[in-house]
C-alpha atoms as a PDB file:
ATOM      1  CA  UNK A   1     -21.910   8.193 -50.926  1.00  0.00           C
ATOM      2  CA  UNK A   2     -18.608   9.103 -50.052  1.00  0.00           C
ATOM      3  CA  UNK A   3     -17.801   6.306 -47.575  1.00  0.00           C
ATOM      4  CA  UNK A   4     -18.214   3.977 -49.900  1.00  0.00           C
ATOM      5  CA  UNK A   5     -15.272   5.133 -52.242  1.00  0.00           C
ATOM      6  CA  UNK A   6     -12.580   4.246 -49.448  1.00  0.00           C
ATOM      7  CA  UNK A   7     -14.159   0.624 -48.590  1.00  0.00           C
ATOM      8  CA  UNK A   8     -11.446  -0.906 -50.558  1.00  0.00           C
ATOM      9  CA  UNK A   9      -8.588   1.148 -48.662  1.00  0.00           C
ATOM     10  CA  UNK A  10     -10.374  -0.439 -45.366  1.00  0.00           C
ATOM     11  CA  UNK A  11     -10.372  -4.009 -47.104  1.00  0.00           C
ATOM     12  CA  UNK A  12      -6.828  -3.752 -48.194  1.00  0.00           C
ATOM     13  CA  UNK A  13      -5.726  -2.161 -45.041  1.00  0.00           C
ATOM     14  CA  UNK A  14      -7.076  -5.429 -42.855  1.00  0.00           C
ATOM     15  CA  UNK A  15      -5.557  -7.748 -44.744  1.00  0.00           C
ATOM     16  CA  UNK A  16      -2.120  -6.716 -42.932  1.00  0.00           C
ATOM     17  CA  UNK A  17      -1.099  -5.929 -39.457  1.00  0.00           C
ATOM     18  CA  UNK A  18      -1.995  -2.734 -38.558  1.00  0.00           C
ATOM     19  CA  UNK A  19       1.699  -1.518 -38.066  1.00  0.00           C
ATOM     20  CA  UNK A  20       2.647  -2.386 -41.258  1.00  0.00           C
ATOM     21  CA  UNK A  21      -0.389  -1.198 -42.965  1.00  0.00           C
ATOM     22  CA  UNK A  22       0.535   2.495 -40.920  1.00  0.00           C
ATOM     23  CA  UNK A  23       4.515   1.917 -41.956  1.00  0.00           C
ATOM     24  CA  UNK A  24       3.615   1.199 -45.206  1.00  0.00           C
ATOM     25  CA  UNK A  25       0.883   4.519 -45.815  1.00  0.00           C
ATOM     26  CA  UNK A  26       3.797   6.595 -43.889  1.00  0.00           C
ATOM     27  CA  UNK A  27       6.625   5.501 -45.844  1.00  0.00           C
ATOM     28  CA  UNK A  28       4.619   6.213 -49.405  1.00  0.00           C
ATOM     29  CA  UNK A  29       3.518   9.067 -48.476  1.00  0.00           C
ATOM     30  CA  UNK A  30       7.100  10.840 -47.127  1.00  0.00           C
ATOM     31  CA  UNK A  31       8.839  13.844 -48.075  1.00  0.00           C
ATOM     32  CA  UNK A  32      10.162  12.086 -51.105  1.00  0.00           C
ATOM     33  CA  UNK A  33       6.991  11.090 -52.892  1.00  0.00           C
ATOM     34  CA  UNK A  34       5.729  13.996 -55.263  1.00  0.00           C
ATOM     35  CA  UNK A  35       2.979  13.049 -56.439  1.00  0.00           C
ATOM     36  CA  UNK A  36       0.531  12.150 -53.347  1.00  0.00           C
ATOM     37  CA  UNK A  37       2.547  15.626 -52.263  1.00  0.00           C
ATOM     38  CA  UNK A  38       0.922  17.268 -55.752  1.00  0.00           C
ATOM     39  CA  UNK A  39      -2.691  15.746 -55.193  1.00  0.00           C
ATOM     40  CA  UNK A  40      -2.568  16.622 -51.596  1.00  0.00           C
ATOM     41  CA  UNK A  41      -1.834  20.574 -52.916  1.00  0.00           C
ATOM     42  CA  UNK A  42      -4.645  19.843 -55.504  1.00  0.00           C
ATOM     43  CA  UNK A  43      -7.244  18.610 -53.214  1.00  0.00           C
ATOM     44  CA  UNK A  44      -6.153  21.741 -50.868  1.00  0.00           C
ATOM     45  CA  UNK A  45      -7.101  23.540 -53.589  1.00  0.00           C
ATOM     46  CA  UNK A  46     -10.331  22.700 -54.392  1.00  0.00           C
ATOM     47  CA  UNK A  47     -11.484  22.349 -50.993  1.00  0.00           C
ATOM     48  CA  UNK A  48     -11.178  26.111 -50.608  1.00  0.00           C
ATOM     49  CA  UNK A  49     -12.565  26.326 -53.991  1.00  0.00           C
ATOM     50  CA  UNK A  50     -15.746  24.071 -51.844  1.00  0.00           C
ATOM     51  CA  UNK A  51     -15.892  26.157 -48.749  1.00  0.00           C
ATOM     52  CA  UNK A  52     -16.293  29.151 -51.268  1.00  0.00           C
ATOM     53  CA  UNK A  53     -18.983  27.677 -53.127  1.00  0.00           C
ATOM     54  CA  UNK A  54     -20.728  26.664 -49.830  1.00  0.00           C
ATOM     55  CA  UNK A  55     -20.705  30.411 -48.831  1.00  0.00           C
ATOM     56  CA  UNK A  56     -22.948  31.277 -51.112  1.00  0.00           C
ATOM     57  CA  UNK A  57     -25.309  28.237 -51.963  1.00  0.00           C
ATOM     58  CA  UNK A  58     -28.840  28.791 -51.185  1.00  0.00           C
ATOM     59  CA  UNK A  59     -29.977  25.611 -51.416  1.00  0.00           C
ATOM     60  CA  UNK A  60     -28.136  22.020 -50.139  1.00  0.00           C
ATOM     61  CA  UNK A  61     -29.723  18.938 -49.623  1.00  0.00           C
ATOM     62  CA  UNK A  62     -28.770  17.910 -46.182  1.00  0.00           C
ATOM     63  CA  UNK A  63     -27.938  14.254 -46.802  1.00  0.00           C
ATOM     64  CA  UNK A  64     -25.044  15.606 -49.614  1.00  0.00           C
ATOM     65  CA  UNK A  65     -23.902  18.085 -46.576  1.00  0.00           C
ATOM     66  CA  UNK A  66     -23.421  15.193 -43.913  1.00  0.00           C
ATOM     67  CA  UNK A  67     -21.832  13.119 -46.695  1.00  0.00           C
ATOM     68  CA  UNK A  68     -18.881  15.468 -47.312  1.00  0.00           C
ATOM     69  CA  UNK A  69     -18.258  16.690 -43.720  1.00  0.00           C
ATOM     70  CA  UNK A  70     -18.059  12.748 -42.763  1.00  0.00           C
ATOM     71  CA  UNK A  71     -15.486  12.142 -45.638  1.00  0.00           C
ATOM     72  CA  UNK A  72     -13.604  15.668 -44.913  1.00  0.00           C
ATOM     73  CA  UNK A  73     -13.989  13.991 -41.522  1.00  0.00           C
ATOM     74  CA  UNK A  74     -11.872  10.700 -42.097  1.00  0.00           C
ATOM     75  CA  UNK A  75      -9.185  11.994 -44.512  1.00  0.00           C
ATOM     76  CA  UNK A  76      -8.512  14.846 -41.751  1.00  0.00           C
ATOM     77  CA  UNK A  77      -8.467  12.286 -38.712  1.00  0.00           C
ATOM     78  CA  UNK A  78      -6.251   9.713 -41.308  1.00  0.00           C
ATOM     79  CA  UNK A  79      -4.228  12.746 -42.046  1.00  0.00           C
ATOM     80  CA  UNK A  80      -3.862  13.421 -37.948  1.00  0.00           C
ATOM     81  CA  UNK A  81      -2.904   9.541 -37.241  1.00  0.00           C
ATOM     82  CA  UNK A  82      -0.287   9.664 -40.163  1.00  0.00           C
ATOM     83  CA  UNK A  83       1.276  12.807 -38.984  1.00  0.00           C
ATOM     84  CA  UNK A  84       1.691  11.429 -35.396  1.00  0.00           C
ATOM     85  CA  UNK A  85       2.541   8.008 -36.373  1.00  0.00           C
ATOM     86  CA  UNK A  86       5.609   9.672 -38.117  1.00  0.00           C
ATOM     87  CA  UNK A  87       6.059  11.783 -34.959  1.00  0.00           C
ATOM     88  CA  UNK A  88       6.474   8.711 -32.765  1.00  0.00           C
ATOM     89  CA  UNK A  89       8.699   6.771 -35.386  1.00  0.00           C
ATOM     90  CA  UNK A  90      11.238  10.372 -35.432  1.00  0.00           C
ATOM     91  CA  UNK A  91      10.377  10.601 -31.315  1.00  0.00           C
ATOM     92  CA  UNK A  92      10.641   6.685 -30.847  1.00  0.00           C
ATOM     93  CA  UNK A  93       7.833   6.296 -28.723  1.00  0.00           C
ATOM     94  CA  UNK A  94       5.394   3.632 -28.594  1.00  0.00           C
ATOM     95  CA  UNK A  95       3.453   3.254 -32.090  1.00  0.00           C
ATOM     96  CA  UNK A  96       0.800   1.594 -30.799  1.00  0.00           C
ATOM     97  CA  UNK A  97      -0.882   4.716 -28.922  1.00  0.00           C
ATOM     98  CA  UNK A  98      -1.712   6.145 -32.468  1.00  0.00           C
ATOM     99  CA  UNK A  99      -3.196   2.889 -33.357  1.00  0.00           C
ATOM    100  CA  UNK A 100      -5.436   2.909 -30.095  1.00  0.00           C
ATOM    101  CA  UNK A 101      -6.321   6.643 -31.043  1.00  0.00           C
ATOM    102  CA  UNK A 102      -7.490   5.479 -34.713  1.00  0.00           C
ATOM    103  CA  UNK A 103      -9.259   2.276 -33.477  1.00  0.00           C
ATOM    104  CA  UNK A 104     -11.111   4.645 -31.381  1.00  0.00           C
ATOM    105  CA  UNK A 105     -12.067   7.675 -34.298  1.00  0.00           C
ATOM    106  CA  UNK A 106     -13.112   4.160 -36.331  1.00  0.00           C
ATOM    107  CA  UNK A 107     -15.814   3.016 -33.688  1.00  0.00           C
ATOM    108  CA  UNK A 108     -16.589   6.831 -33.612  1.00  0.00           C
ATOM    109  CA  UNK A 109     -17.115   6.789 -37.438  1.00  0.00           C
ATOM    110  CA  UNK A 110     -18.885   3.236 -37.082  1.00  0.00           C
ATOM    111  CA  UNK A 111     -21.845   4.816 -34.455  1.00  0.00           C
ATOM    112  CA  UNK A 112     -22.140   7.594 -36.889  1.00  0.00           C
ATOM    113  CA  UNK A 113     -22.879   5.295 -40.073  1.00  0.00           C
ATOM    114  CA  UNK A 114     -24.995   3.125 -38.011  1.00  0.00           C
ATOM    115  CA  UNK A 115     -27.070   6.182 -37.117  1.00  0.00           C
ATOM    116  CA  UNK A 116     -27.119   6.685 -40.783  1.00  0.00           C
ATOM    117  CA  UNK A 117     -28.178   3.328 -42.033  1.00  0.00           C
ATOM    118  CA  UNK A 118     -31.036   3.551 -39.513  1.00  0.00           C
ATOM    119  CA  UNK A 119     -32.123   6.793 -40.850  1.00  0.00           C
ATOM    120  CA  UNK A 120     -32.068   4.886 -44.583  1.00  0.00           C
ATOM    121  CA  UNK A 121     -33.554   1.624 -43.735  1.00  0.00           C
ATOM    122  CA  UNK A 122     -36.361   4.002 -42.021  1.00  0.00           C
ATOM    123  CA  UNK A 123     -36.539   5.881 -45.310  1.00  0.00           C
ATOM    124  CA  UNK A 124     -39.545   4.332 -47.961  1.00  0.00           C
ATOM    125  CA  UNK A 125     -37.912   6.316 -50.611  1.00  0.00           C
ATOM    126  CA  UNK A 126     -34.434   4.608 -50.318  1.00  0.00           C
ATOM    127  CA  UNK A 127     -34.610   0.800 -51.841  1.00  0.00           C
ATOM    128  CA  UNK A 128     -31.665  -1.615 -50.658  1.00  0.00           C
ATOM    129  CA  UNK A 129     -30.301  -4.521 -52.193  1.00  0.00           C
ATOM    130  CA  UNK A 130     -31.443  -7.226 -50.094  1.00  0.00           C
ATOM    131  CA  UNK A 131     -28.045  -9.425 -50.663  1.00  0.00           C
ATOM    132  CA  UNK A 132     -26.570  -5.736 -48.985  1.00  0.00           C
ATOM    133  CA  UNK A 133     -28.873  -5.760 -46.372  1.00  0.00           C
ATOM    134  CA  UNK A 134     -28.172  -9.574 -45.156  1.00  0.00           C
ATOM    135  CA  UNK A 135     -24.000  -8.992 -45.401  1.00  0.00           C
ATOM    136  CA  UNK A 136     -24.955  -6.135 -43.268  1.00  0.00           C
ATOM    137  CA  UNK A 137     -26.872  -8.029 -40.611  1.00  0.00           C
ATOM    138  CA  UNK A 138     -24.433 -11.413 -40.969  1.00  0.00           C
ATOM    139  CA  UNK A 139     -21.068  -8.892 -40.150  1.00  0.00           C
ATOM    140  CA  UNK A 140     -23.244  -6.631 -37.323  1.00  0.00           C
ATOM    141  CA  UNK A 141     -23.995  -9.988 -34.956  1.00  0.00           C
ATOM    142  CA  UNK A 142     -20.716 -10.892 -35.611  1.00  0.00           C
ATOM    143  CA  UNK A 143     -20.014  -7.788 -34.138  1.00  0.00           C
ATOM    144  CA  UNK A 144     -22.289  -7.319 -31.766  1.00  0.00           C
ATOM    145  CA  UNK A 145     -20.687 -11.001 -30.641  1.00  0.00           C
ATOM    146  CA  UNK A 146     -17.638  -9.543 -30.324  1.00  0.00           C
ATOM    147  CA  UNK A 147     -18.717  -6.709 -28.419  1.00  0.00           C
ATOM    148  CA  UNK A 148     -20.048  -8.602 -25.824  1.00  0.00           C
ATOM    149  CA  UNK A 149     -16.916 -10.623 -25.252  1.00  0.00           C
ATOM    150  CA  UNK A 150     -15.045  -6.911 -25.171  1.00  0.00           C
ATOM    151  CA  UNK A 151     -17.457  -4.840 -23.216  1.00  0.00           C
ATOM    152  CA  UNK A 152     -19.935  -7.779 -21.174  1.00  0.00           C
ATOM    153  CA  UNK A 153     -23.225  -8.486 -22.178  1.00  0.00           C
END
């Protein structure tokens, strides 16, 4: 699955203030940096190469389908909170409305994967690792815990 290929951005990314974490992404990925400017023209690339391909496929599973458009999904909305974090540093406004914006597409994103992970738990073809399965419950009632304490019970 394609989520799972950016869990270590989202690991990395906590372990720092979320500012910084933004500075640091904007700041590496400026003007001046060719080659995240050269994968970015690649990737381009071969997403129209994709949406050509799509065109004319008869046959998709689904599953694959919802994959991508969730992963075309983040990088776009990443893409979005990078270009107006930059905005707002050449602007000098306030930072932290970006930030609010991107917590907000993340508990977007989170419904959407729960919805998911229903769908697969309710799946008898799909087998979990159990270990998985109890990390998943142990960090959703911490959650859910927090939640409460945001939102009432």
């Amino acid at each position: 699955m394609f989520w799972l290929r950016i869990r270590p951005v989202l690991l990395a990314a906590q372990t720092q203030p979320p500012l910084r974490q933004l500075e640091k992404t904007v700041s590496s990925s400026s003007g001046g940096n060719a080659p995240i400017s050269v994968r970015l023209q690649n990737v381009t690339n071969e997403l129209r190469q994709i949406q050509d391909s799509l065109a004319s496929e008869k046959e998709l599973d689904p599953r694959i389908l919802i994959d991508f458009r969730d992963a075309v999904n983040r990088v776009r909305n990443t893409a979005w909170g990078m270009e107006q974090y930059a905005n707002s540093k050449t602007a000098e406004t306030d930072p932290n409305a970006v930030l609010t914006a991107l917590a907000g597409e993340r508990v977007r994103v989170a419904y959407q994967l729960c919805k998911h992970v229903q769908a697969d738990l309710a799946n008898p073809e799909i087998q979990f690792q159990k270990g998985r399965l109890l990390h998943l419950r142990d960090a959703t009632q911490e959650l859910a815990l927090q939640l409460g304490e945001v939102v009432g019970k």
